[in-house]
PDB file of N, CA and C in Angstrom:
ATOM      1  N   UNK A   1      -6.416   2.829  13.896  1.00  0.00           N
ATOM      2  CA  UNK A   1      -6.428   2.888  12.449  1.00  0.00           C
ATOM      3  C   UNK A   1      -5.376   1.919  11.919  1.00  0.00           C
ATOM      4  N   UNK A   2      -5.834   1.221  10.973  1.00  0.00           N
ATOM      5  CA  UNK A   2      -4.513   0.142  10.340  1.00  0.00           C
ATOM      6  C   UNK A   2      -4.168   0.703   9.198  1.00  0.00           C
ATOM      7  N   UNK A   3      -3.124   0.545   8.915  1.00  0.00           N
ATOM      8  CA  UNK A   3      -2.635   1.527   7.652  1.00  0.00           C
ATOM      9  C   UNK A   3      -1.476   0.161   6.902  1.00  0.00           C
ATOM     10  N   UNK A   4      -1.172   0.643   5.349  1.00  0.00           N
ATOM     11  CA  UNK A   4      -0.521  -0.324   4.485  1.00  0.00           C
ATOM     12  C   UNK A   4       0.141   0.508   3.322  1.00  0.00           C
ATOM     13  N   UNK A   5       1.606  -0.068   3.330  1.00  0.00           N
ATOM     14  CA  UNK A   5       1.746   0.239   1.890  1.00  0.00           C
ATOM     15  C   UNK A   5       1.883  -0.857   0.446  1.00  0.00           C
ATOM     16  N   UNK A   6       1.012  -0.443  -0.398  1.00  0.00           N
ATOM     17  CA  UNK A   6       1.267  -1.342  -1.365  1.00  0.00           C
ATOM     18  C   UNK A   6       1.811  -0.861  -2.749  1.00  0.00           C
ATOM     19  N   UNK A   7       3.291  -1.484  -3.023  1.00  0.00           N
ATOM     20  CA  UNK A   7       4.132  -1.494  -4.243  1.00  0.00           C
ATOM     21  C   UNK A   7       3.221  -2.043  -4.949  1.00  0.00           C
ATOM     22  N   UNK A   8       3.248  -0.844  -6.602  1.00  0.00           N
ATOM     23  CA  UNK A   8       2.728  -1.757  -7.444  1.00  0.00           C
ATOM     24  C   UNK A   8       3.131  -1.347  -8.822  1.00  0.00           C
ATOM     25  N   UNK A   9       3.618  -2.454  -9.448  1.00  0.00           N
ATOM     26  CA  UNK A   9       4.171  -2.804 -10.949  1.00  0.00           C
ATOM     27  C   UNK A   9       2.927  -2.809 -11.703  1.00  0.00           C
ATOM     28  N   UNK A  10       2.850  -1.454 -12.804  1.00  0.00           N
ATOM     29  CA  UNK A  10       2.333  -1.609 -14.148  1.00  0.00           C
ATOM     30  C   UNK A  10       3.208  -1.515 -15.664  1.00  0.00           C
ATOM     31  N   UNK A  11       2.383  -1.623 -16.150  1.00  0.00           N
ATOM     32  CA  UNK A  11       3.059  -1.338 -17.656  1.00  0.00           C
ATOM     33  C   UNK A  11       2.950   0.301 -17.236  1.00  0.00           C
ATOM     34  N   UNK A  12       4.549   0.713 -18.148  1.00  0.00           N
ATOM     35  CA  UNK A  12       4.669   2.083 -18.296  1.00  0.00           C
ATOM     36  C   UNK A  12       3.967   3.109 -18.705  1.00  0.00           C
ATOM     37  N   UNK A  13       3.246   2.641 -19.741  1.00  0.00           N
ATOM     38  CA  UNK A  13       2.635   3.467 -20.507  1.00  0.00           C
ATOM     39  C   UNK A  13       1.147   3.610 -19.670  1.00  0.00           C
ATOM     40  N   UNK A  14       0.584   2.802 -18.428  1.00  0.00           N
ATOM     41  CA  UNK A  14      -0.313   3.037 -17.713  1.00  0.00           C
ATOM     42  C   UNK A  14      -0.147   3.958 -16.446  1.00  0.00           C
ATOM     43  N   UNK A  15       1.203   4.267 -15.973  1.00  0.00           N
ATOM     44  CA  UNK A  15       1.208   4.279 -15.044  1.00  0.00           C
ATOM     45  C   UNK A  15       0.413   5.678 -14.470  1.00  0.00           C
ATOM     46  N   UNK A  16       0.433   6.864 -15.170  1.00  0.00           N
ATOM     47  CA  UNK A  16      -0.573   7.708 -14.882  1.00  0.00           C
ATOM     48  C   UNK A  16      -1.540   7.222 -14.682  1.00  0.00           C
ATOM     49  N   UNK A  17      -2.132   6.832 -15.646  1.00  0.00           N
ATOM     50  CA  UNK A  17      -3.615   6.439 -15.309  1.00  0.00           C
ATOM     51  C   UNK A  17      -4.421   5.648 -14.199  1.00  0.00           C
ATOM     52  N   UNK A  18      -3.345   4.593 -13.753  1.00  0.00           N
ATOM     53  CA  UNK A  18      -3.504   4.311 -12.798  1.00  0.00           C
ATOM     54  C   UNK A  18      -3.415   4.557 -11.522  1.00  0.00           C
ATOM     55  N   UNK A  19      -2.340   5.998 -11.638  1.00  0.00           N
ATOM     56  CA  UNK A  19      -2.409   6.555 -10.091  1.00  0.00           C
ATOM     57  C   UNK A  19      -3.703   7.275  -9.956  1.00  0.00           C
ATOM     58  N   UNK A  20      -4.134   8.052 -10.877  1.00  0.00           N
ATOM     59  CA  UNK A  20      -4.890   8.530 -11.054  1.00  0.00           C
ATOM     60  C   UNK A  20      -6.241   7.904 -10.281  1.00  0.00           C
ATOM     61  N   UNK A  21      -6.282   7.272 -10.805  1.00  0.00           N
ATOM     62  CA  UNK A  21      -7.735   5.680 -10.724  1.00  0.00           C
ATOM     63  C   UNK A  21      -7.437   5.671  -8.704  1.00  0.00           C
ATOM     64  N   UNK A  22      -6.225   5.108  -8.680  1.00  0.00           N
ATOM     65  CA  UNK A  22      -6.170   4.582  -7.365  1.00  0.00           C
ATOM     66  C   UNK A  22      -6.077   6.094  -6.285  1.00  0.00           C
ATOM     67  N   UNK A  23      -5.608   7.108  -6.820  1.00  0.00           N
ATOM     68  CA  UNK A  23      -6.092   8.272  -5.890  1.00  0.00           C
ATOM     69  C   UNK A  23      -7.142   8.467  -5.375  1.00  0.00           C
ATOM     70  N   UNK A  24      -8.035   8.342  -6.044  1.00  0.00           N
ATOM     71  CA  UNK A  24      -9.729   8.645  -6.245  1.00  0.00           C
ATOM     72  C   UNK A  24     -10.093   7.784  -4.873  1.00  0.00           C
ATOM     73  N   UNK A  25      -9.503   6.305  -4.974  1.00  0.00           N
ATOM     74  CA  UNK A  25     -10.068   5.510  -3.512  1.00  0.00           C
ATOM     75  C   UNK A  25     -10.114   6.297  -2.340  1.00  0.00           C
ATOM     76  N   UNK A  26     -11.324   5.998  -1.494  1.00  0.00           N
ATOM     77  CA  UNK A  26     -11.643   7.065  -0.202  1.00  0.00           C
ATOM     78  C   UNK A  26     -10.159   6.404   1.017  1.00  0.00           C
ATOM     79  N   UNK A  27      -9.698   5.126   0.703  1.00  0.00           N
ATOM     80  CA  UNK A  27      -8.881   4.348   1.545  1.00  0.00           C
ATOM     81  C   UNK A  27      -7.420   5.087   1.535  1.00  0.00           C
ATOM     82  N   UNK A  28      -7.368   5.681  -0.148  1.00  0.00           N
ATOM     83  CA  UNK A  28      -6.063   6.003  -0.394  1.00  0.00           C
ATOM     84  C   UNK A  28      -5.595   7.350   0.108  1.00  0.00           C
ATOM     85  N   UNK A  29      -4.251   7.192   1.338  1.00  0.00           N
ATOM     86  CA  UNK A  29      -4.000   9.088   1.621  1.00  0.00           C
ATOM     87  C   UNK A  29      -2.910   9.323   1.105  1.00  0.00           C
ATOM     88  N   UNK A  30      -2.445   8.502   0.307  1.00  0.00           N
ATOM     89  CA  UNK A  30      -0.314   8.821  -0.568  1.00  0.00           C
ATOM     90  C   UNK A  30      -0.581   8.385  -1.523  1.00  0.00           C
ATOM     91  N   UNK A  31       0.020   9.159  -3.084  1.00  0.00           N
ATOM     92  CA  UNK A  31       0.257   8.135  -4.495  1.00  0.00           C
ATOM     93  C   UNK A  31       1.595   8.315  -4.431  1.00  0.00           C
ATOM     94  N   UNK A  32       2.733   7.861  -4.592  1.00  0.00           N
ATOM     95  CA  UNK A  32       3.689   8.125  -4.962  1.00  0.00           C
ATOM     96  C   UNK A  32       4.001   7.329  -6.438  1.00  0.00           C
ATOM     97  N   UNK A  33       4.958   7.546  -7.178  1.00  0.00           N
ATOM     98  CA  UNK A  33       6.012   7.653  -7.864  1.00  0.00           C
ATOM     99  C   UNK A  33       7.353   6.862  -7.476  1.00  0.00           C
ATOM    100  N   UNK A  34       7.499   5.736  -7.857  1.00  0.00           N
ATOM    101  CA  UNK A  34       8.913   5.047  -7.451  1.00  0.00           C
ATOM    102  C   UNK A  34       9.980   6.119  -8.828  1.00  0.00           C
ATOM    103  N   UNK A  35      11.233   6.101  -8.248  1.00  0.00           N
ATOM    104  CA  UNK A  35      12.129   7.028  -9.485  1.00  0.00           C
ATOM    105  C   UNK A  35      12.685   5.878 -10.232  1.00  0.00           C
ATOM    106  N   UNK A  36      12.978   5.438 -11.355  1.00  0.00           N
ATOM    107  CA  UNK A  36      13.696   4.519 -11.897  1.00  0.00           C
ATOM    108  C   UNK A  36      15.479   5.293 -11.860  1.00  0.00           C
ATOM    109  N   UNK A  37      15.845   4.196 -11.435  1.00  0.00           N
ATOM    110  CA  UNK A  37      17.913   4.363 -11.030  1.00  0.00           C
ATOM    111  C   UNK A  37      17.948   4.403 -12.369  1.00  0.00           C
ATOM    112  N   UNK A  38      17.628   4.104 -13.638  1.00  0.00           N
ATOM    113  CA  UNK A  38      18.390   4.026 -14.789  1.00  0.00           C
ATOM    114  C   UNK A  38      18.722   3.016 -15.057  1.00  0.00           C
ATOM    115  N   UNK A  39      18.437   1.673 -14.734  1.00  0.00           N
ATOM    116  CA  UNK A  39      18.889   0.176 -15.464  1.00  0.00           C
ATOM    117  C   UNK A  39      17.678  -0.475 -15.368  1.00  0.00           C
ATOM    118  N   UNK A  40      17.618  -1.444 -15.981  1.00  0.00           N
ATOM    119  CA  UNK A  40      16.519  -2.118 -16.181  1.00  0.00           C
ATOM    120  C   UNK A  40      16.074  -3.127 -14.841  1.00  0.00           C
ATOM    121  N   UNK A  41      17.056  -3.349 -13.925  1.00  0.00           N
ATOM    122  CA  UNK A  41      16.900  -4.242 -12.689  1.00  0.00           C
ATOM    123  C   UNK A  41      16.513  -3.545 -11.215  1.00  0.00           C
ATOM    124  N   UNK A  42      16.495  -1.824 -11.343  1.00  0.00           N
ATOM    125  CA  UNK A  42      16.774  -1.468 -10.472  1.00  0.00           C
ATOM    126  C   UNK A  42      15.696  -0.974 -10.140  1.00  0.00           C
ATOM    127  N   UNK A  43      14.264  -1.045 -10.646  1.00  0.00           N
ATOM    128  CA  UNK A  43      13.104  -0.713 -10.252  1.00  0.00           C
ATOM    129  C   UNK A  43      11.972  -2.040 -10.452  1.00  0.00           C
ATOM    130  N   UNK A  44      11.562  -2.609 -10.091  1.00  0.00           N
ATOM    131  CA  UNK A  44      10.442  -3.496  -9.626  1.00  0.00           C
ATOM    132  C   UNK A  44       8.852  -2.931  -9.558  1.00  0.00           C
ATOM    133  N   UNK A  45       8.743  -2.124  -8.914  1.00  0.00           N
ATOM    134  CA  UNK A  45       7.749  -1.658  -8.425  1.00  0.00           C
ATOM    135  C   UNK A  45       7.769   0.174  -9.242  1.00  0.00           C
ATOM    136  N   UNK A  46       6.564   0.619  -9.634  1.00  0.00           N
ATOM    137  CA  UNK A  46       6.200   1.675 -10.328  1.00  0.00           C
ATOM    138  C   UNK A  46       5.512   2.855  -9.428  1.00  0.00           C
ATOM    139  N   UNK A  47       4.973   2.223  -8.161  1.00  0.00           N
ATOM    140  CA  UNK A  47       3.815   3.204  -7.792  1.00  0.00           C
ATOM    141  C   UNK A  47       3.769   2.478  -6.426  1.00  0.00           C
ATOM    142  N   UNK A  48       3.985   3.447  -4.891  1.00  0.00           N
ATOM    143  CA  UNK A  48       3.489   3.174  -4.123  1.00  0.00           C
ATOM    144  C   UNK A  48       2.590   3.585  -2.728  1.00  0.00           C
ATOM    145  N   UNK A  49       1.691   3.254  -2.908  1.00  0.00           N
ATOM    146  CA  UNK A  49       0.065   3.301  -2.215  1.00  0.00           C
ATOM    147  C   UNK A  49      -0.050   3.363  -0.886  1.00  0.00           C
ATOM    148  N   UNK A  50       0.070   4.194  -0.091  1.00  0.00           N
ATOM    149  CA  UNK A  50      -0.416   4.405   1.251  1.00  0.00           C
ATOM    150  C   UNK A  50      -2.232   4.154   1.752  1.00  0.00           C
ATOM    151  N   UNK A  51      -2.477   3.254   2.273  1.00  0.00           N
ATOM    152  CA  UNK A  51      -4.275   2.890   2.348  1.00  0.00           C
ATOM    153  C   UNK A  51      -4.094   2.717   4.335  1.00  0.00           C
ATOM    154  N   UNK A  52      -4.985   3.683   4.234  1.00  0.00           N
ATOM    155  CA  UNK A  52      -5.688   3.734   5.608  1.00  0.00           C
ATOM    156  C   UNK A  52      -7.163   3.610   5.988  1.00  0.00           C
ATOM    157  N   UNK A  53      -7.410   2.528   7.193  1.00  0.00           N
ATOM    158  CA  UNK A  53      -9.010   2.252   7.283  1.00  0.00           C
ATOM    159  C   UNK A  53      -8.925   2.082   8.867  1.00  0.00           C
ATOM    160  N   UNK A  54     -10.265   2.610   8.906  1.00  0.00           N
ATOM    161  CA  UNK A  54     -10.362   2.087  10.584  1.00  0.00           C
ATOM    162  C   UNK A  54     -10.450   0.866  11.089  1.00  0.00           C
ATOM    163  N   UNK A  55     -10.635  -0.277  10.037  1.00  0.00           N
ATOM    164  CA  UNK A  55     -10.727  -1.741  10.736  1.00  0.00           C
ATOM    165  C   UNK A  55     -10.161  -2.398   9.865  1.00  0.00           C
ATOM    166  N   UNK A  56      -9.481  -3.702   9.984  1.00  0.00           N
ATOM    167  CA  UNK A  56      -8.118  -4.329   9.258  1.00  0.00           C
ATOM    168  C   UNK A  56      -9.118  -5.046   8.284  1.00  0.00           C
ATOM    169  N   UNK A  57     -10.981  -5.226   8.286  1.00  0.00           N
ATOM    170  CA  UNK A  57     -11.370  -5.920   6.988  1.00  0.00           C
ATOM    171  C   UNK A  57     -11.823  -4.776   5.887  1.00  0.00           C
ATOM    172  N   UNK A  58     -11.950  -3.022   6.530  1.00  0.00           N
ATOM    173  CA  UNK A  58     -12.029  -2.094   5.290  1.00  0.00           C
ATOM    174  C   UNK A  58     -10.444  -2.137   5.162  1.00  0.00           C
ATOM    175  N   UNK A  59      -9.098  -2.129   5.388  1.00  0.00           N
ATOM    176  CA  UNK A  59      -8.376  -2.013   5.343  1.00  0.00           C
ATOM    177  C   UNK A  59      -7.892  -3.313   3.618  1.00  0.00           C
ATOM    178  N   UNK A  60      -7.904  -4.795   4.255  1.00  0.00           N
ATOM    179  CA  UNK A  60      -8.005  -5.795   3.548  1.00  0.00           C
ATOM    180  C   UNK A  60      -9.006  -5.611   2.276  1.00  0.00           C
ATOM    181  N   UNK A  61     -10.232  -4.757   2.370  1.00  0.00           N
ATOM    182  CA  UNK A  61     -11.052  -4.960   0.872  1.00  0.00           C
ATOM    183  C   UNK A  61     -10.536  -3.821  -0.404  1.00  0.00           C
ATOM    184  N   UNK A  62      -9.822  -2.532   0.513  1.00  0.00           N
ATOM    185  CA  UNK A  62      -8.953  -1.397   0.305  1.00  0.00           C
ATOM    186  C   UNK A  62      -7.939  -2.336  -1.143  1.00  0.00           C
ATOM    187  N   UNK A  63      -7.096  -3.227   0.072  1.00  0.00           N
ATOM    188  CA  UNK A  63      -6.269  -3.512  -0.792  1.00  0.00           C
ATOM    189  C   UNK A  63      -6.593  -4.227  -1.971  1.00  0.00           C
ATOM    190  N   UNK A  64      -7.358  -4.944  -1.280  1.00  0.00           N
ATOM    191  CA  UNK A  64      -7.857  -5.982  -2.540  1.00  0.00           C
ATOM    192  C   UNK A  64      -8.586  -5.264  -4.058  1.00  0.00           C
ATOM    193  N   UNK A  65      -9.132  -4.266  -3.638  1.00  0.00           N
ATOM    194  CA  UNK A  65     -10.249  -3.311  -4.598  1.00  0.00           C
ATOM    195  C   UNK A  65      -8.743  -2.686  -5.304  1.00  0.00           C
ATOM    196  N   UNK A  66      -7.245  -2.608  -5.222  1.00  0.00           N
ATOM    197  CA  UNK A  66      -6.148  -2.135  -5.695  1.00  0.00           C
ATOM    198  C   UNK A  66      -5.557  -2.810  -6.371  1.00  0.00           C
ATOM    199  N   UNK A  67      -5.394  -4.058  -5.607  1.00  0.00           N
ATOM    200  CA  UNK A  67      -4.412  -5.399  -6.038  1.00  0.00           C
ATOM    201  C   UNK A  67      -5.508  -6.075  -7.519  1.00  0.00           C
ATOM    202  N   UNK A  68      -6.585  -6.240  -7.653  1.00  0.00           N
ATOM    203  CA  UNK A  68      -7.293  -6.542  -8.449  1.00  0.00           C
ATOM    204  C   UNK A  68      -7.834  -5.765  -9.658  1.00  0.00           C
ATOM    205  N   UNK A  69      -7.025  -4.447  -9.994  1.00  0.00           N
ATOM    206  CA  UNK A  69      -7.254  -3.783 -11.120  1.00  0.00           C
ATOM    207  C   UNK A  69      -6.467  -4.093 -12.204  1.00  0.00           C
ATOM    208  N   UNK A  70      -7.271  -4.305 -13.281  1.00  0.00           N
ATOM    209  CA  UNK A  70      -6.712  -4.974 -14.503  1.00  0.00           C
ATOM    210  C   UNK A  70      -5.448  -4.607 -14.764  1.00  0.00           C
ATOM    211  N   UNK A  71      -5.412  -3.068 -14.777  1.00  0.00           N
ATOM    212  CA  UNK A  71      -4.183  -2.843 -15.375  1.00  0.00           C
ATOM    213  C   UNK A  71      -3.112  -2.944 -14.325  1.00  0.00           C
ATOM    214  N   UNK A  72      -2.988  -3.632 -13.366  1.00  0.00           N
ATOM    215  CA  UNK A  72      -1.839  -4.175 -12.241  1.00  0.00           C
ATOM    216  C   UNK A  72      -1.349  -5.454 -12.329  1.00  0.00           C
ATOM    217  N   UNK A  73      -0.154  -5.615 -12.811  1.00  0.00           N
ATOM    218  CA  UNK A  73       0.859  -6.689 -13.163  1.00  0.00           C
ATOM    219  C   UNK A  73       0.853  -7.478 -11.645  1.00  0.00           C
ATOM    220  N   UNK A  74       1.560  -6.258 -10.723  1.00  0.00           N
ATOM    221  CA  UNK A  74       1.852  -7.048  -9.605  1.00  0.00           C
ATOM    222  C   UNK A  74       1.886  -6.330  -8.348  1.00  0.00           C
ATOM    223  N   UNK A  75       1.928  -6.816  -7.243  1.00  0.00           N
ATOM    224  CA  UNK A  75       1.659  -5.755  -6.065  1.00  0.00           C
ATOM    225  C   UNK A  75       2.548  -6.652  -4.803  1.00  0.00           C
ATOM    226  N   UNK A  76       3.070  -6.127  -4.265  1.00  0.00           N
ATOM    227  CA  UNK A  76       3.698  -6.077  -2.472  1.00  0.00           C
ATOM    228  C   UNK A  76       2.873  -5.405  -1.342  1.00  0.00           C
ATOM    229  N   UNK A  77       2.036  -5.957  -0.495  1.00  0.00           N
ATOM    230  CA  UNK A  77       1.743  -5.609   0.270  1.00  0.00           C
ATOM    231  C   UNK A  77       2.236  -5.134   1.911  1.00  0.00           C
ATOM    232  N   UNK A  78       2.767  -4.360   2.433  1.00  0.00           N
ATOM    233  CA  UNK A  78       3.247  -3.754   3.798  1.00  0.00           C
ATOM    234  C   UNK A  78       2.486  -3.397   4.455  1.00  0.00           C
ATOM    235  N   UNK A  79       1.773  -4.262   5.871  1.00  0.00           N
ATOM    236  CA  UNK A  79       1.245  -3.690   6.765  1.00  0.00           C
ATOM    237  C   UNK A  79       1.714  -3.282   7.501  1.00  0.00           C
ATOM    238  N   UNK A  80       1.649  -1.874   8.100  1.00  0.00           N
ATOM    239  CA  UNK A  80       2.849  -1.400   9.066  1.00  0.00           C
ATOM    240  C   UNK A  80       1.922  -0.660  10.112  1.00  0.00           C
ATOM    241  N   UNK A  81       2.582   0.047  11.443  1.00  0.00           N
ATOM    242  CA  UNK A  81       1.906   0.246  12.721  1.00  0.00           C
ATOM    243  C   UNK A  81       2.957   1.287  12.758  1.00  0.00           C
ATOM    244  N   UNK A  82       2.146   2.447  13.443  1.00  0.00           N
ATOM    245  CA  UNK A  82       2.776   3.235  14.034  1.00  0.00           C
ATOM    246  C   UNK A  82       3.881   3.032  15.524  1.00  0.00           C
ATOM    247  N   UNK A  83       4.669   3.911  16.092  1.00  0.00           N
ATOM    248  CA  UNK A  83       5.639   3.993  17.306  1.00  0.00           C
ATOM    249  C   UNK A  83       4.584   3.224  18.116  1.00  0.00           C
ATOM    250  N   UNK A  84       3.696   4.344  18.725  1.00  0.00           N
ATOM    251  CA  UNK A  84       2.556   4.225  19.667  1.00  0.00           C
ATOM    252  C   UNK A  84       2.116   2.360  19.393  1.00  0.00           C
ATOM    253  N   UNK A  85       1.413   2.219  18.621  1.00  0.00           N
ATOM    254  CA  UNK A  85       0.441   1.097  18.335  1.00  0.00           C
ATOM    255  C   UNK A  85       1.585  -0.155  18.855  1.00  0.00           C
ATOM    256  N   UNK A  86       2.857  -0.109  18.442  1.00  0.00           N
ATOM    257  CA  UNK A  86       4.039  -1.190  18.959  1.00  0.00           C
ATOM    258  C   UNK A  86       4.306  -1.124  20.340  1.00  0.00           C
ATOM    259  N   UNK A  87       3.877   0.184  21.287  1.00  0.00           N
ATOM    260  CA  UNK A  87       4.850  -0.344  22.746  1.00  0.00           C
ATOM    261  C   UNK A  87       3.580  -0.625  23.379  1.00  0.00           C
ATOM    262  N   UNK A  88       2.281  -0.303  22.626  1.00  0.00           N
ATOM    263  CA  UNK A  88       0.649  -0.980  23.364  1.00  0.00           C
ATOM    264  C   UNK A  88       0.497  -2.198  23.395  1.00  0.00           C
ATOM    265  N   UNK A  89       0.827  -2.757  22.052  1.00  0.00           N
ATOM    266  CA  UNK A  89       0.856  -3.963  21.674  1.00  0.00           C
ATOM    267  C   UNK A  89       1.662  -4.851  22.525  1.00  0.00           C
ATOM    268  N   UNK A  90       3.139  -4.370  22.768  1.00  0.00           N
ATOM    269  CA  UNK A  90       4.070  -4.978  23.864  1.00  0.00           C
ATOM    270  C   UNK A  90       3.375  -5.270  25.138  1.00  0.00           C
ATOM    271  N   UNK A  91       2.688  -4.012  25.634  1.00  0.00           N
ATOM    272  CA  UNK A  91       2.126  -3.779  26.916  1.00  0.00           C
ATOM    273  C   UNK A  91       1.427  -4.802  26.518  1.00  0.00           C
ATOM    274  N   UNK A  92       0.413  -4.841  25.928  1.00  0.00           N
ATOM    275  CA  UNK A  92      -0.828  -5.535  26.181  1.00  0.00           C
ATOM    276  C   UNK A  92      -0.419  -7.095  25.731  1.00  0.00           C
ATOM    277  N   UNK A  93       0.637  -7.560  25.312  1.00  0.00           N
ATOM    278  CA  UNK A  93       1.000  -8.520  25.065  1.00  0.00           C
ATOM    279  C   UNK A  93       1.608  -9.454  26.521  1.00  0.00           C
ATOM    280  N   UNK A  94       2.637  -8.275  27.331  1.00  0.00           N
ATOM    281  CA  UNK A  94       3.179  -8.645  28.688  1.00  0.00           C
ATOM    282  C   UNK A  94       1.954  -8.777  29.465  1.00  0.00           C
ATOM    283  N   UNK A  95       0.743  -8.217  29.282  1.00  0.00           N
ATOM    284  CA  UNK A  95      -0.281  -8.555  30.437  1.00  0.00           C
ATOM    285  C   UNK A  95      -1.360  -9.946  29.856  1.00  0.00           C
ATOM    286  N   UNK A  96      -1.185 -10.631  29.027  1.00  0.00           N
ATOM    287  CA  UNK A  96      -1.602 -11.422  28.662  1.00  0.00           C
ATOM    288  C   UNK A  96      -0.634 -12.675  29.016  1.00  0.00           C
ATOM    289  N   UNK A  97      -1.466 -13.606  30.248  1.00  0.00           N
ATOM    290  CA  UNK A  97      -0.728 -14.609  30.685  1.00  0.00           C
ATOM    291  C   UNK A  97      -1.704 -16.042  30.514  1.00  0.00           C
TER     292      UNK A  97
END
């Protein structure tokens, strides 16, 4: 399974609505809530998106079907791998000569 998190900056006054919207995706298993520190520099990002797919191109259309909603200013994408998936990868990397 490939899994991602994607930060994403809206206008304030959307930001319900848009978790909302992006919950609903069958890809999406986390909405979170970034907390604002209280200054205007110290939050970037509004909302961030946990998307899981069994193959890295439902994974990639996931994001894209996220990153491409109107009301999204801007987005950071994180592809990340579990413990397991990194010492396979090693393995299977050392047996590749």
């Amino acid at each position: 399974m490939t899994k991602s998190f994607i930060l994403i900056e809206v206008d304030e006054d959307l930001k319900e609505v848009v978790k909302e919207a992006i919950r609903r995706h069958p890809a999406v298993s986390w909405v979170y809530t970034v907390i604002d520190g209280g200054d205007e520099e110290s939050v970037n990002y509004d909302i961030v998106v946990k998307v899981e797919a069994d193959t890295r191109r439902d994974l990639d259309d996931a994001e894209s079907e996220i990153r491409t909603r109107k009301e999204v200013r801007s987005t950071l994408t994180l592809e990340v791998m579990e413990k397991e998936d990194t010492a396979m990868r090693s393995k299977n990397k050392s047996l590749q000569i």
